[in-house]
Protein backbone atom coordinates (compact mmCIF):
# COMPACT_ATOMS: atom_id res chain seq x y z
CA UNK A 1 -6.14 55.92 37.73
CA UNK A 2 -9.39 56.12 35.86
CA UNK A 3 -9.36 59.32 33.52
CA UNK A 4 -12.87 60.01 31.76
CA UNK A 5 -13.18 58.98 28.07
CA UNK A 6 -9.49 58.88 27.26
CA UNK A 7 -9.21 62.94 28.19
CA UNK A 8 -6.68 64.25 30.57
CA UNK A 9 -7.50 67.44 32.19
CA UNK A 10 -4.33 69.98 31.50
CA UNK A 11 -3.64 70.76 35.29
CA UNK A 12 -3.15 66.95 36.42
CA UNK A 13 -1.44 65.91 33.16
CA UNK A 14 1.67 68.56 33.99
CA UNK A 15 1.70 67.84 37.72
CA UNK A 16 2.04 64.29 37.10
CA UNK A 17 4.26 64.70 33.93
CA UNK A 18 6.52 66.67 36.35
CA UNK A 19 5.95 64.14 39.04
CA UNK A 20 6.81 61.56 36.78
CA UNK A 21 9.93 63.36 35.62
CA UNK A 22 10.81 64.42 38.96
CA UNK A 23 10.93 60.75 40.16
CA UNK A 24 13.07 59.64 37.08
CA UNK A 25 15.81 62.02 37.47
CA UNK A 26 15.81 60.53 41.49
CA UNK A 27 15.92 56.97 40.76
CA UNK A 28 18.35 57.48 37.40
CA UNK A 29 20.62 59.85 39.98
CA UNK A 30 20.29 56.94 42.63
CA UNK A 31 21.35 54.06 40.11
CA UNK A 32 24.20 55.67 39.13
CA UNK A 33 25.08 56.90 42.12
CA UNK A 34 24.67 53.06 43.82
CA UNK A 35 26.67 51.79 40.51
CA UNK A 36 29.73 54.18 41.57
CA UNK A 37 29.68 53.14 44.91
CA UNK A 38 29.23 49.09 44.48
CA UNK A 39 32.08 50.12 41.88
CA UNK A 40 34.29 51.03 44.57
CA UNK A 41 33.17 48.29 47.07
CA UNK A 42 30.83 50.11 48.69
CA UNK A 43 27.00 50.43 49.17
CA UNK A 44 25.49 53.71 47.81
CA UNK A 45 21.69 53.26 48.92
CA UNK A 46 21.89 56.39 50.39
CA UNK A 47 22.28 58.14 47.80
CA UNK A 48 18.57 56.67 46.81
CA UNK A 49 16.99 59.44 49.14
């Protein structure tokens, strides 16, 4: 994503800094959540959603 001359406007930089955070917390939830499952024998991709 090009951003001019190494400057960020405010707006984007928080959406995508809450994007980006947003979309952590999912895929850290998920991993866990697949680690309990496979450590119980079963398949937690579901819980990827």
């Amino acid at each position: 994503m090009p951003v001019s001359q190494g400057f960020m406007p405010i707006e984007q930089g928080v959406i995508m800094g809450s994007a980006t955070v947003y979309y952590s917390r999912k895929v850290v939830i998920g991993c866990i959540g697949m680690h309990n499952s496979l450590s119980e024998g079963h398949y937690g991709l579901f819980l990827f959603d």
